[in-house]
Protein backbone atom coordinates (compact mmCIF):
# COMPACT_ATOMS: atom_id res chain seq x y z
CA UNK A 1 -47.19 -165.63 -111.13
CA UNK A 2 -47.28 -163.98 -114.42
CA UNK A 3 -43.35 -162.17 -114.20
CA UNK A 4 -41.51 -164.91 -113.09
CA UNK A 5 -41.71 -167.70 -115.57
CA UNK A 6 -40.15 -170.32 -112.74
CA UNK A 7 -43.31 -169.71 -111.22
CA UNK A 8 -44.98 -171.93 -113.51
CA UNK A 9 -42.45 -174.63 -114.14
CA UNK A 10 -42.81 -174.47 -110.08
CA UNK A 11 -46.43 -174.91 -109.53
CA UNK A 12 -48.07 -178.08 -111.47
CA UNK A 13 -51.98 -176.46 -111.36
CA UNK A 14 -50.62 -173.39 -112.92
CA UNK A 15 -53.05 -172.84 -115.37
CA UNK A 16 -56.02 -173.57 -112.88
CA UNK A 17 -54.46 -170.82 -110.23
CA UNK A 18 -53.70 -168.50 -112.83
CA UNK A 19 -58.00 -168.67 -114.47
CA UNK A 20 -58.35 -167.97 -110.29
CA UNK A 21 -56.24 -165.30 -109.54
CA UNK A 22 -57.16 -163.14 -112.94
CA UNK A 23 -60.97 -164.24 -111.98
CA UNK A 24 -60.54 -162.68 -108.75
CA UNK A 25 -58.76 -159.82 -110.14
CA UNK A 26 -61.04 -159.05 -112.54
CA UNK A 27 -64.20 -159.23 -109.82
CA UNK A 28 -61.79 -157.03 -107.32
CA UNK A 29 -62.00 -154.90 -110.67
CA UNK A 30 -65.88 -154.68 -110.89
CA UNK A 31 -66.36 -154.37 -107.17
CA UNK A 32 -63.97 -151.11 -106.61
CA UNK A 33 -65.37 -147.35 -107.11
CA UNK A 34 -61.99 -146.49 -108.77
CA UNK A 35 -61.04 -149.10 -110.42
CA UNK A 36 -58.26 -146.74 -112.67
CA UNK A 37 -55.78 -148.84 -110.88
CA UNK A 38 -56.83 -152.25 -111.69
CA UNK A 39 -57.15 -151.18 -115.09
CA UNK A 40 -53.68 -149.79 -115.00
CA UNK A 41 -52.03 -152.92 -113.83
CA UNK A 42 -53.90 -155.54 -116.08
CA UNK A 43 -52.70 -153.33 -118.90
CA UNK A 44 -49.19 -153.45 -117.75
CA UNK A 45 -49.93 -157.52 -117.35
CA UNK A 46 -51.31 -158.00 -120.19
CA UNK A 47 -48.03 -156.18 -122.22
CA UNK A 48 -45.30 -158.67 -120.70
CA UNK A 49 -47.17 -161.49 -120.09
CA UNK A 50 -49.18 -163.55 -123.03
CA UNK A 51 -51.03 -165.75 -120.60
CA UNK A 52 -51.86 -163.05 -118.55
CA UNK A 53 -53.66 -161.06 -121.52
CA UNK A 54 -55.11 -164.27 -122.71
CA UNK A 55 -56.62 -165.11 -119.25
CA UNK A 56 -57.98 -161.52 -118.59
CA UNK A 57 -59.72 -161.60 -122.04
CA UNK A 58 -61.09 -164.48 -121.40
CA UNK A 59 -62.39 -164.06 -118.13
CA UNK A 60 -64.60 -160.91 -120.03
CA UNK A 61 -66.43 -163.67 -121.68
CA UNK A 62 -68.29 -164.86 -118.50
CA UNK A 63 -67.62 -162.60 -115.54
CA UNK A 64 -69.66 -159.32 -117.62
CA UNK A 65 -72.49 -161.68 -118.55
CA UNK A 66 -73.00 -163.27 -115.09
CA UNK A 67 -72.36 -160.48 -113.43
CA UNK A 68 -75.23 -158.70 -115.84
CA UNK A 69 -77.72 -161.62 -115.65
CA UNK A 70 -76.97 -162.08 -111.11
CA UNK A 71 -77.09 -158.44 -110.35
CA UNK A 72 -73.99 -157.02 -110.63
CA UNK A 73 -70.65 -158.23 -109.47
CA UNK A 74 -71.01 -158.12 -106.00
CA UNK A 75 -74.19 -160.48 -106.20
CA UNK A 76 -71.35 -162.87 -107.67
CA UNK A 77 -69.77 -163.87 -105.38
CA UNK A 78 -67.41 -166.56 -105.84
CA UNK A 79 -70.17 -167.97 -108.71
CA UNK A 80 -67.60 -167.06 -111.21
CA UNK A 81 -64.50 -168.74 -110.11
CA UNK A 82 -66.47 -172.06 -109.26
CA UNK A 83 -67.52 -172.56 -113.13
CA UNK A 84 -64.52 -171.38 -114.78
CA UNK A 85 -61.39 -172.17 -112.68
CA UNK A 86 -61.86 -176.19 -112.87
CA UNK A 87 -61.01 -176.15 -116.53
């Protein structure tokens, strides 16, 4: 999604999958007890791709808070993706 630049001339809701998938990412993130990997990748990510580093520094912005003010990130849920991936 983020590698292959055909990927986005190929899918018309790019932008809308893309919010999703880094929202997910980033709550996969929260929810492991290592998460040295995650943080590994979305480092890697973030170097090549611009929308990538854009979208995962965005995604700080409201999945920290939420997940401060619901209980953590695995009281989230899917709460996160629902508000910010319609945009």
């Amino acid at each position: 999604m983020f590698m292959d630049p055909d990927k986005r001339t190929q899918m018309p809701a790019w932008e809308r999958a893309a919010r999703v998938a880094v929202a997910r990412f980033r709550l996969d993130a929260a929810r492991a007890a290592d998460r040295s990997e995650f943080d590994t990748l979305a480092a890697q990510l973030a170097r090549v791709s611009p929308e990538f580093a854009r979208l995962w520094s965005e995604t700080a912005e409201f999945v920290a808070p939420l997940a401060k003010c619901l209980g953590g990130a695995e009281a989230m849920g899917r709460a996160a993706l629902v508000g910010r991936s319609a945009t």
